[in-house]
Protein backbone atom coordinates (compact mmCIF):
# COMPACT_ATOMS: atom_id res chain seq x y z
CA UNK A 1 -16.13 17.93 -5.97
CA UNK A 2 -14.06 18.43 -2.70
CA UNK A 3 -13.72 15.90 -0.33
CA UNK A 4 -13.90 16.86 3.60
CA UNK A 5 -14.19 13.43 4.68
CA UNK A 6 -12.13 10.57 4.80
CA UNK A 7 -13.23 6.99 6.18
CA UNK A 8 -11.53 3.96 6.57
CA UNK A 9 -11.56 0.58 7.30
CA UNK A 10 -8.45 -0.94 9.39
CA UNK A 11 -7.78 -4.63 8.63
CA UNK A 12 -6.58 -5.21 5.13
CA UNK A 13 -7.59 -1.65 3.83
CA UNK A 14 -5.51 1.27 6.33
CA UNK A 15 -3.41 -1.51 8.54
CA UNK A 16 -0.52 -3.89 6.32
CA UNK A 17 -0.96 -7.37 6.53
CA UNK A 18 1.46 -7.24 9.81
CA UNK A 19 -0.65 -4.72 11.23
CA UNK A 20 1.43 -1.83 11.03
CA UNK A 21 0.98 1.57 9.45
CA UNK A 22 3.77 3.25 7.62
CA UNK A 23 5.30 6.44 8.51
CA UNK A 24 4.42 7.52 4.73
CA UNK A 25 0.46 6.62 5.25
CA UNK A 26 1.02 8.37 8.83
CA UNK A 27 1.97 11.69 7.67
CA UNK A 28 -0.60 11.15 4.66
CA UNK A 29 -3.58 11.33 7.33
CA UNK A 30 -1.69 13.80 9.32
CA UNK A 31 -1.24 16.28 6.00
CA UNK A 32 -5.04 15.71 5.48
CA UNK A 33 -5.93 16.88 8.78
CA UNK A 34 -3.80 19.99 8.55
CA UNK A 35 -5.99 20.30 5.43
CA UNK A 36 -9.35 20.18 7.49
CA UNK A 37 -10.10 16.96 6.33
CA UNK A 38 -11.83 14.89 8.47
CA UNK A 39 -10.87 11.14 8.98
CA UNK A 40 -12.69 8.33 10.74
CA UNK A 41 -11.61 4.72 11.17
CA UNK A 42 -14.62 2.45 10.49
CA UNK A 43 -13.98 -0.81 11.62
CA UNK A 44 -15.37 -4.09 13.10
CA UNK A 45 -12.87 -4.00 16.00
CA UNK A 46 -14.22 -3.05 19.09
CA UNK A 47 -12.86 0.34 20.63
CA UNK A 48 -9.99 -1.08 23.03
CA UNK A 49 -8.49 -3.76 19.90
CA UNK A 50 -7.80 -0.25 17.52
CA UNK A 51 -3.85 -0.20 16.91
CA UNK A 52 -4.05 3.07 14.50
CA UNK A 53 -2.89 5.77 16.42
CA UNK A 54 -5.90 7.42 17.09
CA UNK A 55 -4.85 10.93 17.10
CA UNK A 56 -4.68 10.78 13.53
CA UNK A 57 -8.45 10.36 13.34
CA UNK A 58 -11.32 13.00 14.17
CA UNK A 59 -13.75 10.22 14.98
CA UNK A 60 -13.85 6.25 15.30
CA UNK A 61 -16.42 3.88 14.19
CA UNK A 62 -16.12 0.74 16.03
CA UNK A 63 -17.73 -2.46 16.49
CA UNK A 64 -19.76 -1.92 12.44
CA UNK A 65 -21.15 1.27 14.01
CA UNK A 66 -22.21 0.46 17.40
CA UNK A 67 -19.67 2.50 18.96
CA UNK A 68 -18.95 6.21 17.26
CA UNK A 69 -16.34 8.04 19.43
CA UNK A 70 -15.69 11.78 18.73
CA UNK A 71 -13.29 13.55 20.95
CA UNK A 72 -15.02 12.59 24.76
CA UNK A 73 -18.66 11.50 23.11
CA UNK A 74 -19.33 8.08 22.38
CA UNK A 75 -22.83 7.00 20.88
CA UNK A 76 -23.65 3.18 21.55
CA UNK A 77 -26.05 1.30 19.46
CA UNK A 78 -26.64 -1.94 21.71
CA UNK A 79 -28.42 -5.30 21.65
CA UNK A 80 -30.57 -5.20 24.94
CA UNK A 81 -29.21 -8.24 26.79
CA UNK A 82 -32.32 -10.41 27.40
CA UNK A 83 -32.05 -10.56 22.95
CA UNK A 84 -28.34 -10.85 23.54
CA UNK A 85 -28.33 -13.42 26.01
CA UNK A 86 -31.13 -15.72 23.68
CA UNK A 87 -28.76 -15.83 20.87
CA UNK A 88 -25.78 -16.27 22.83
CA UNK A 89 -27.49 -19.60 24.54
CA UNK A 90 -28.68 -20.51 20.97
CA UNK A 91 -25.12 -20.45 19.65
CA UNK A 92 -24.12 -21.98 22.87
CA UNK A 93 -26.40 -24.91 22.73
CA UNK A 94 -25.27 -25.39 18.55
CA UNK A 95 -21.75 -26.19 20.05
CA UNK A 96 -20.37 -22.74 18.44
CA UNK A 97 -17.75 -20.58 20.25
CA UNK A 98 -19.15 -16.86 20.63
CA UNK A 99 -18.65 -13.67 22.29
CA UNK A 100 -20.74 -10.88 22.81
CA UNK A 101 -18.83 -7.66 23.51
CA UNK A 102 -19.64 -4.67 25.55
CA UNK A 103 -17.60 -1.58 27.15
CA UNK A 104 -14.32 -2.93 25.30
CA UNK A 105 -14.97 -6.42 27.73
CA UNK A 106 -15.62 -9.59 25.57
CA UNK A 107 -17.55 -12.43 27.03
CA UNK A 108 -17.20 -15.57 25.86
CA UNK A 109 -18.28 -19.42 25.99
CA UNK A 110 -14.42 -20.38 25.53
CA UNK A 111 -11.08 -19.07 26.32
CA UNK A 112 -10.64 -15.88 24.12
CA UNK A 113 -6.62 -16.22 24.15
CA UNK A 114 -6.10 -18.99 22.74
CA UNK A 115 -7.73 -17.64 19.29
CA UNK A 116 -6.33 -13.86 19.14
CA UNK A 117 -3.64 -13.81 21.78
CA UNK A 118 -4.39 -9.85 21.31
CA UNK A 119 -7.37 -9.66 23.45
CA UNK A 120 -6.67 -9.02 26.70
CA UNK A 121 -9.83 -7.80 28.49
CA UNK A 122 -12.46 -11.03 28.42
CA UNK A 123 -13.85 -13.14 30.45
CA UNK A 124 -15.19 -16.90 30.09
CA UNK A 125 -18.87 -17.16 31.45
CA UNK A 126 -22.27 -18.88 31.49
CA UNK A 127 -24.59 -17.13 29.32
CA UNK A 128 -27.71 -18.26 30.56
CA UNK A 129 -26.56 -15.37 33.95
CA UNK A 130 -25.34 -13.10 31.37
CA UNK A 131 -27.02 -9.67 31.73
CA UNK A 132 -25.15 -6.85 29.60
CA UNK A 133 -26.22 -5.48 26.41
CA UNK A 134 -24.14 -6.17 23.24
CA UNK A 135 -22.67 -4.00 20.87
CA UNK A 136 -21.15 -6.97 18.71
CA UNK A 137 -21.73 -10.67 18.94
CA UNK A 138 -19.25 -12.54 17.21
CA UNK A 139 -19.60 -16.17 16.39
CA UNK A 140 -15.87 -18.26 15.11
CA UNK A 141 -16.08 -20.25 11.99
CA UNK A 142 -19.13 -20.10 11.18
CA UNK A 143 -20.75 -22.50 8.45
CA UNK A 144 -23.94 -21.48 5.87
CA UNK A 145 -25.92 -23.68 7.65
CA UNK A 146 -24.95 -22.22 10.86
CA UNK A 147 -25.97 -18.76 9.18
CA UNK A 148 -28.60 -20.01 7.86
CA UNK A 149 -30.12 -21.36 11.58
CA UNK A 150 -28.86 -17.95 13.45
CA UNK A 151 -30.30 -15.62 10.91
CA UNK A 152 -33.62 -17.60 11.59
CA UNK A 153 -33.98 -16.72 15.00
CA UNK A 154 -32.68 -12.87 14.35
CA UNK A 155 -35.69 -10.28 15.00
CA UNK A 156 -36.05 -6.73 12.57
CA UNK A 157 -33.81 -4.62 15.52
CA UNK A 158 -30.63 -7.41 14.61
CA UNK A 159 -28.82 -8.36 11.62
CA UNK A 160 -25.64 -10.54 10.93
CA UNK A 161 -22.79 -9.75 8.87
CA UNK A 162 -19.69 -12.86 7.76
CA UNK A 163 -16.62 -11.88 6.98
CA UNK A 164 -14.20 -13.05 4.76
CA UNK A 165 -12.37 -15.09 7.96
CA UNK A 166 -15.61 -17.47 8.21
CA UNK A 167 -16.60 -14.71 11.58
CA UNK A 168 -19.98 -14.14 11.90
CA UNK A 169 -20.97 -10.68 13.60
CA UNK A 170 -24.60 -9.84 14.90
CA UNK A 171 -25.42 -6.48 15.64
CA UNK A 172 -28.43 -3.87 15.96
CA UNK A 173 -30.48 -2.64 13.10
CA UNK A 174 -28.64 0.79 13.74
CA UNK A 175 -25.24 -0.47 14.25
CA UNK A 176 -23.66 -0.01 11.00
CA UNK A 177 -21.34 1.81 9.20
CA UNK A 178 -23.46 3.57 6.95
CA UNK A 179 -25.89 5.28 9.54
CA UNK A 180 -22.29 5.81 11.99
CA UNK A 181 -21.08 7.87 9.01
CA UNK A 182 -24.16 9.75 8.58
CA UNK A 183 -24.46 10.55 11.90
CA UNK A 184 -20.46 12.65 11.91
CA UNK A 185 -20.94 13.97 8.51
CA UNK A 186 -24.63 15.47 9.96
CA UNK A 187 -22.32 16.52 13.06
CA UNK A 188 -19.81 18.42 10.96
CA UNK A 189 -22.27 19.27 7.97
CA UNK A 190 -20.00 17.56 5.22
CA UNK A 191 -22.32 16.37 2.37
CA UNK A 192 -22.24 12.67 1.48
CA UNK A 193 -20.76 13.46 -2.12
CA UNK A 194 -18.02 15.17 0.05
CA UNK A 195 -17.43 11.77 1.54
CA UNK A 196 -14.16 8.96 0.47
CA UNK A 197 -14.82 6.06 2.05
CA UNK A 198 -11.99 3.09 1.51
CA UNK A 199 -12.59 -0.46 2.57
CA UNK A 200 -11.67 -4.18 1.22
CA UNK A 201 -14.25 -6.95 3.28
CA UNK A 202 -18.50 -7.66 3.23
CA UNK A 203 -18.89 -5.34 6.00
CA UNK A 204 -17.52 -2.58 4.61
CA UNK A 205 -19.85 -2.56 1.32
CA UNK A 206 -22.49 -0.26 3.37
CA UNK A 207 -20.13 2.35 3.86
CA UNK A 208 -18.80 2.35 0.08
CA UNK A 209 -22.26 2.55 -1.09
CA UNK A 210 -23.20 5.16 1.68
CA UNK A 211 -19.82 7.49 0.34
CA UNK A 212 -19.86 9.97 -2.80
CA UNK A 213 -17.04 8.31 -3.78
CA UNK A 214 -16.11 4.78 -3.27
CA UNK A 215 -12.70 3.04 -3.64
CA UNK A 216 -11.04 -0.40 -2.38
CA UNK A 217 -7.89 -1.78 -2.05
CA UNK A 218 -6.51 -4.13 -4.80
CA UNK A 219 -6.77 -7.10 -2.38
CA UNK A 220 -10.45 -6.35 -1.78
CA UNK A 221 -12.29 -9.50 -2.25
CA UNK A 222 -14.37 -9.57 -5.75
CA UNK A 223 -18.23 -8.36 -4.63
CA UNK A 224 -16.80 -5.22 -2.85
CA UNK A 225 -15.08 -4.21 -5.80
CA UNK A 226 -18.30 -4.46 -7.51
CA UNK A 227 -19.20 -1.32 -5.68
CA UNK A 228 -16.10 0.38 -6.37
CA UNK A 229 -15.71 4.03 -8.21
CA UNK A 230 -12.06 3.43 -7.76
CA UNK A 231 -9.40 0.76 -7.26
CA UNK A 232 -6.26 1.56 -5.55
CA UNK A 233 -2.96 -0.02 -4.57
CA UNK A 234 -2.94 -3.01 -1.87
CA UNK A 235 -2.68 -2.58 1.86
CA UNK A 236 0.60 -3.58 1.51
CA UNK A 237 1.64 -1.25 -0.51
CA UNK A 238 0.08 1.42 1.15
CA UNK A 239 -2.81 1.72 -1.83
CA UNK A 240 -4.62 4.22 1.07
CA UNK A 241 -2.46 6.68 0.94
CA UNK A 242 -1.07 6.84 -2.20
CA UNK A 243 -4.76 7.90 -3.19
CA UNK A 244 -5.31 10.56 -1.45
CA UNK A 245 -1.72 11.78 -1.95
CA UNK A 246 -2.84 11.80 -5.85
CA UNK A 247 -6.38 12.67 -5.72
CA UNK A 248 -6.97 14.43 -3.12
CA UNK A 249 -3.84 16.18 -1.57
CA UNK A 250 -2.65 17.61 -5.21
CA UNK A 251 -4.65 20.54 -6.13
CA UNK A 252 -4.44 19.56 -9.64
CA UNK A 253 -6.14 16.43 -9.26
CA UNK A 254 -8.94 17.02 -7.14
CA UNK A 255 -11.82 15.44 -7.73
């Protein structure tokens, strides 16, 4: 089996716990793409919040697959905003902070700063005037019985994702990693058994399952690893790359 394409998630898979990348993992991707390898970030960060260099990467998945960016085309998977806006008023009314994210803006019922000082580009508004799609709704610390309530009022075209934070993310039906991946591998005709896919959190198990091969980071959390083929080092200790380095970068162990 050859692998032409590499995906990856960011936080707590390709990106340390600090955030950074090392220069070893760096020149890891870099040798991969001088092998005609293709690699994609997959991620549940919006577009404009992606600290990976991103010329390391033939395409980006952002948002859980709302956003695919290759080169100058971007595909957008959206939540029409008269849905958007009901379950942003819903969460609204339930006393629950939320933001609903479009064109690498986040609007929100609360100020955005004060919870990751990262975000620059957002604005605090009234939802019930809001009228732009979605490509991610995001709802902060949210409880079972909160998911419970939200995933009530969710129609076949939306589904809702937690993470391992306690942050809730609703997108479209379409807008997930899985079908994102699909849709570059279709673009560059690479098989899905020609696919590594790497990831550590609940929203990454799609992609893992989608993959030929599957592998997560020792700090994944335990039902990931349930869909595992392979386990490899930390984040921290740059697990990433020291898997492809063995596996897929040494011509004598290739899978």
């Amino acid at each position: 089996m050859r692998i032409k394409m590499i995906v990856t998630d960011l936080d707590g898979t390709l990106l340390r716990s600090d955030l950074s990348i090392s220069n070893y993992t760096k020149n890891i991707l870099h040798f991969c793409q001088e092998a005609g390898i293709k690699t994609v970030i997959a991620t549940g960060r919006g577009d404009a919040e992606i600290i990976a260099p991103k010329e390391l990467f033939d395409g980006i998945i952002a948002n859980n697959g709302a956003n695919i960016f290759v080169g100058s085309i971007e595909l957008r998977r959206c939540i029409p905003y008269e849905e958007a806006r009901h379950l942003l008023m819903l969460c609204d009314e339930r006393g629950l902070r939320v933001t609903s994210q479009f064109g690498g803006m986040h609007y929100a019922n609360f100020d955005i700063s004060q919870l990751w000082p990262q975000i620059k580009t957002y604005e605090v508004v009234d939802f019930a005037f809001h009228s732009l799609d979605s490509e991610k709704i995001c709802i902060v610390d949210i409880t079972p019985n909160d998911e419970r309530f939200i995933a009530s009022h969710l129609n076949d075209d939306q589904y809702m994702k937690v993470a391992r934070d306690g942050l809730g993310m609703i997108m479209h039906s379409k807008a997930t990693k899985s079908a994102a991946m699909s849709e570059l591998a279709q673009r560059w005709m690479i098989s899905r058994n020609e696919i590594v896919a790497f990831g550590d959190d609940l929203n990454d198990i799609d992609m893992l399952e989608y993959a030929g091969v599957a592998v997560v980071v020792a700090n994944a959390i335990d039902e990931v690893k349930l869909v595992a083929d392979y386990t490899c080092a930390a984040n921290d200790d740059d697990g990433l790359a020291k898997w492809i380095e063995a596996y897929i970068l040494h011509v004598d162990k290739k899978i």
